[in-house]
C-alpha atoms as a PDB file:
ATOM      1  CA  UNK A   1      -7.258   9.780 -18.468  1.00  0.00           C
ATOM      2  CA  UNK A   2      -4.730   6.701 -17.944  1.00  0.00           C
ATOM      3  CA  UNK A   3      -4.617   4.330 -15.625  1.00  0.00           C
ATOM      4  CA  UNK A   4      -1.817   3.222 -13.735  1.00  0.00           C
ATOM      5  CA  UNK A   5       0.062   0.434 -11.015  1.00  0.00           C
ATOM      6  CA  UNK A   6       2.803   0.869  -9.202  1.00  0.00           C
ATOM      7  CA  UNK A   7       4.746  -0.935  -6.074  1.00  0.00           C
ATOM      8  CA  UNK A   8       5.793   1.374  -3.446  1.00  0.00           C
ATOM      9  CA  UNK A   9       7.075   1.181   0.117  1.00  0.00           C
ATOM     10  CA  UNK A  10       3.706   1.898   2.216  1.00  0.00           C
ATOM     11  CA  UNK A  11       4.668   4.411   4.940  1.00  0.00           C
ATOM     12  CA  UNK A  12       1.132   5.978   6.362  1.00  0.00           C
ATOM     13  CA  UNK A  13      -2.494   7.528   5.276  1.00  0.00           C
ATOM     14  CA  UNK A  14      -3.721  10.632   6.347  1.00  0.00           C
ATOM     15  CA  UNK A  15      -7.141  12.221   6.634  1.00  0.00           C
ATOM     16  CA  UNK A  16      -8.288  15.603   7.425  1.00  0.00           C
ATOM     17  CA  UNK A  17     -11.701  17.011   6.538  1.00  0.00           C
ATOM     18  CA  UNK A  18     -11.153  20.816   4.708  1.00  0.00           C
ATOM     19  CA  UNK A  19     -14.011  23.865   4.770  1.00  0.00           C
ATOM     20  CA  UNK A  20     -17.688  22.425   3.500  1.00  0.00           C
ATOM     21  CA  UNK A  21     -16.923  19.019   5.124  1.00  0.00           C
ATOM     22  CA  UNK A  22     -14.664  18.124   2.124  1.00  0.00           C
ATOM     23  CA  UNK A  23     -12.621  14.885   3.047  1.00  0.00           C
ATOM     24  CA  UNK A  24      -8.749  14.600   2.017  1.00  0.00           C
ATOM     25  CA  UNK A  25      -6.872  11.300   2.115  1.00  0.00           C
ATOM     26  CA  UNK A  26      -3.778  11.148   0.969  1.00  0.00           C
ATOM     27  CA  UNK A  27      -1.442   7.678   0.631  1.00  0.00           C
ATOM     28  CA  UNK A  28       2.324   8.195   1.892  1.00  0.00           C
ATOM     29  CA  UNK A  29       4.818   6.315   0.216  1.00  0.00           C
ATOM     30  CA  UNK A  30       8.796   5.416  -0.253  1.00  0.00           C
ATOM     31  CA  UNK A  31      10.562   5.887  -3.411  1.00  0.00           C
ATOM     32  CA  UNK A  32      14.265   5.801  -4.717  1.00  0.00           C
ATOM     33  CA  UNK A  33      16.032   9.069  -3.413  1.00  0.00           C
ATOM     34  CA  UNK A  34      17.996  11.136  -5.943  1.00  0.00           C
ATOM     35  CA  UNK A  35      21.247  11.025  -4.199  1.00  0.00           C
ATOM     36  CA  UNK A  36      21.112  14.951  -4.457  1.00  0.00           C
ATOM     37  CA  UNK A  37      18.844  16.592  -2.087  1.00  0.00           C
ATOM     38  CA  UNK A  38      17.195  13.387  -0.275  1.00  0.00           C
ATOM     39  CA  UNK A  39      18.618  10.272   1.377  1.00  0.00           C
ATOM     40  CA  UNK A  40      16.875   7.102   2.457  1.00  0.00           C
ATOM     41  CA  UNK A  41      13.524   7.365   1.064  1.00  0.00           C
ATOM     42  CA  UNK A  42      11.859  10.063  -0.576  1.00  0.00           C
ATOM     43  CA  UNK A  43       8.216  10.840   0.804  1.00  0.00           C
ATOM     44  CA  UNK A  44       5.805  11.428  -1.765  1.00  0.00           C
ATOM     45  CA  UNK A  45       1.807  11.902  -0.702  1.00  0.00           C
ATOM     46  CA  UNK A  46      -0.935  11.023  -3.290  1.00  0.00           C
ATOM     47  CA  UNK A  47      -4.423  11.989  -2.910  1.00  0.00           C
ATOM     48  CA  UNK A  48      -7.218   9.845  -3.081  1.00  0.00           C
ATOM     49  CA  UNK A  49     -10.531   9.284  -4.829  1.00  0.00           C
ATOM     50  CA  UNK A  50     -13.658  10.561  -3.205  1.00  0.00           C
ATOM     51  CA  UNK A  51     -15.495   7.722  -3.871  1.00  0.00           C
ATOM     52  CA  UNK A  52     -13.328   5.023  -2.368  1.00  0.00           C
ATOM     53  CA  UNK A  53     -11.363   7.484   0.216  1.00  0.00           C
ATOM     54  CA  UNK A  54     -12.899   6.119   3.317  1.00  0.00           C
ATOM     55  CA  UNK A  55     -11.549   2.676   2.129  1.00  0.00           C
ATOM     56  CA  UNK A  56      -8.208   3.539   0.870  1.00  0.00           C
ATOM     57  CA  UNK A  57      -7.994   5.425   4.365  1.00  0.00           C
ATOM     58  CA  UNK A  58      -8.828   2.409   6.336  1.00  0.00           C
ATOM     59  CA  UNK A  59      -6.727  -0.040   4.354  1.00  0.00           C
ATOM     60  CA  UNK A  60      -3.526   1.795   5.411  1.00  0.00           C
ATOM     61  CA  UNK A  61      -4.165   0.520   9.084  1.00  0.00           C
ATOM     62  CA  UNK A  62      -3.431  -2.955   7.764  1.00  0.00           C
ATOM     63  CA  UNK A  63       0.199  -2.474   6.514  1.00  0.00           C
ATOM     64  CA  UNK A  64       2.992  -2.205   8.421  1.00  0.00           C
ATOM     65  CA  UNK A  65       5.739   0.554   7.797  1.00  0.00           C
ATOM     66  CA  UNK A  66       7.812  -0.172   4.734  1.00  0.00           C
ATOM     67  CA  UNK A  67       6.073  -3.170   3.458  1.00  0.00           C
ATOM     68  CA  UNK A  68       5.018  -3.018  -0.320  1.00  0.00           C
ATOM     69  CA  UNK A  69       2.284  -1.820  -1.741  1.00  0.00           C
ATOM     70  CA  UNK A  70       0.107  -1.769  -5.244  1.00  0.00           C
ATOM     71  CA  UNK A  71      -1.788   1.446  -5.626  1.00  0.00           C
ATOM     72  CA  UNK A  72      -4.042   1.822  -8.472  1.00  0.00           C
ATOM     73  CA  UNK A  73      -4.669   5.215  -9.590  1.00  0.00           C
ATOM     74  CA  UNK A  74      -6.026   7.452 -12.244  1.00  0.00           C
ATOM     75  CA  UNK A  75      -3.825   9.983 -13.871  1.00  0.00           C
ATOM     76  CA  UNK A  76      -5.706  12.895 -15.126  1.00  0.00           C
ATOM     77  CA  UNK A  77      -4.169  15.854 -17.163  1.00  0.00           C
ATOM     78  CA  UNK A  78      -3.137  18.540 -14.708  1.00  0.00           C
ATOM     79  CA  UNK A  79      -1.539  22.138 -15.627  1.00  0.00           C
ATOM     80  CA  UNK A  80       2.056  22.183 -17.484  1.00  0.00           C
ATOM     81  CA  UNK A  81       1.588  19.740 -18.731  1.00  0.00           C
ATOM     82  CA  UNK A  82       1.953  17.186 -15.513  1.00  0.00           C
ATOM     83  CA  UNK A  83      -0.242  14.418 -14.387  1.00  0.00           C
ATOM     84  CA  UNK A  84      -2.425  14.576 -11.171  1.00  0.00           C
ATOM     85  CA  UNK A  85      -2.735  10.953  -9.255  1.00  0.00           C
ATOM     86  CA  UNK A  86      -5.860  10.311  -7.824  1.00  0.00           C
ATOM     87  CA  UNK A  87      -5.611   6.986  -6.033  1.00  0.00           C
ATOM     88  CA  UNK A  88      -8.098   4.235  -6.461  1.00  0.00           C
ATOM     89  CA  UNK A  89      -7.405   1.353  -4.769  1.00  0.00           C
ATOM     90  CA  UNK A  90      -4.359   0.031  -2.498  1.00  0.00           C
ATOM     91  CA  UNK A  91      -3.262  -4.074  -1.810  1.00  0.00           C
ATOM     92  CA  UNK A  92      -0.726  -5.802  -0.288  1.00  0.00           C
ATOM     93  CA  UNK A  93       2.169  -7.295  -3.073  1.00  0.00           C
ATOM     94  CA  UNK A  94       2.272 -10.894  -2.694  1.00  0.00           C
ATOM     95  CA  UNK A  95       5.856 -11.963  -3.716  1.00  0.00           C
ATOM     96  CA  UNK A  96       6.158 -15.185  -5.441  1.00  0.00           C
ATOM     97  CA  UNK A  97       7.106 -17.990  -3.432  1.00  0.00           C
ATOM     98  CA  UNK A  98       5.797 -16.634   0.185  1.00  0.00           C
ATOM     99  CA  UNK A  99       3.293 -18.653   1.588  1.00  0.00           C
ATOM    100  CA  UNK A 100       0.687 -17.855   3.653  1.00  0.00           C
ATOM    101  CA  UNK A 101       0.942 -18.390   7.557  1.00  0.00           C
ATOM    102  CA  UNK A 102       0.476 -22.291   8.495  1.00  0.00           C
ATOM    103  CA  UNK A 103      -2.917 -22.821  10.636  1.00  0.00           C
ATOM    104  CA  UNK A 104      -2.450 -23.169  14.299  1.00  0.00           C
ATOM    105  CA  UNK A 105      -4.276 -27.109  13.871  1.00  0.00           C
ATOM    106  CA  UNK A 106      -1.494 -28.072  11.360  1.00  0.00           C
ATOM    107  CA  UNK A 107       1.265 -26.342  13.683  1.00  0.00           C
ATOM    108  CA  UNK A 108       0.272 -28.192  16.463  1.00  0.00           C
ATOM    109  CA  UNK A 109      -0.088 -31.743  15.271  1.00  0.00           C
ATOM    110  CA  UNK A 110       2.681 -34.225  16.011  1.00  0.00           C
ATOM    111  CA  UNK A 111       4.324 -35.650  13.423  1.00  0.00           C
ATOM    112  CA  UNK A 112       4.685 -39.703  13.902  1.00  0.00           C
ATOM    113  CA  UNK A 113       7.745 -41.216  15.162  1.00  0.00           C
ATOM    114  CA  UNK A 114       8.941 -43.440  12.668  1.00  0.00           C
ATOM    115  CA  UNK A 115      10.942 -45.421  15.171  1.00  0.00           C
ATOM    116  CA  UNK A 116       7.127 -46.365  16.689  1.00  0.00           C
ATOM    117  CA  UNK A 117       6.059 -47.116  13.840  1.00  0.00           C
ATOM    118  CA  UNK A 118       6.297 -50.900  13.811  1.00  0.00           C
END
């Protein structure tokens, strides 16, 4: 099994609970279309792993449409020879150079007039 990163555009996460009270959450994301049969982005779904589903579910709430994404994820040897993703873990990309949001104290304090200042 190989582990894998990749940065996506973050479009939803689903949940629905199957027969047996089997869980499914899947991670919706943007990639490149192929110019062929898709335009805009192409909408692939990834399932996720059962044992940190709930949290992978919950994190989605915190992204907004479109904004970037690392997922995490296993890929295990499926049939023909293709992988299947199980996802593990999902984070906001932090883009060099972006800062975080300025406190509301340090937003609000004046800055001195240097004309008053002797």
């Amino acid at each position: 099994m190989a582990r894998s990163t990749m940065e996506v555009a973050f479009l939803g996460t689903q949940r629905f609970d199957g027969e047996n009270g089997q869980k499914y959450i899947k991670i919706f994301y943007g990639d490149e279309p192929d110019g062929k049969t898709e335009h805009g982005l192409s909408i692939i779904g990834m399932a996720a792993d059962d044992d940190v589903a709930d949290e992978i579910f919950h994190a989605g709430a915190k992204f907004e449409p479109l904004q970037l994404v690392r997922i995490t994820f296993d890929v295990a040897r499926g049939g023909q020879n293709k992988g299947k993703n199980l996802a593990l873990h999902m984070e906001a990309v932090e883009r060099p150079g972006t800062r975080p949001a300025s406190s509301p104290a340090a937003s609000t304090a004046k800055t001195p007039d240097p004309a008053k200042a002797n």
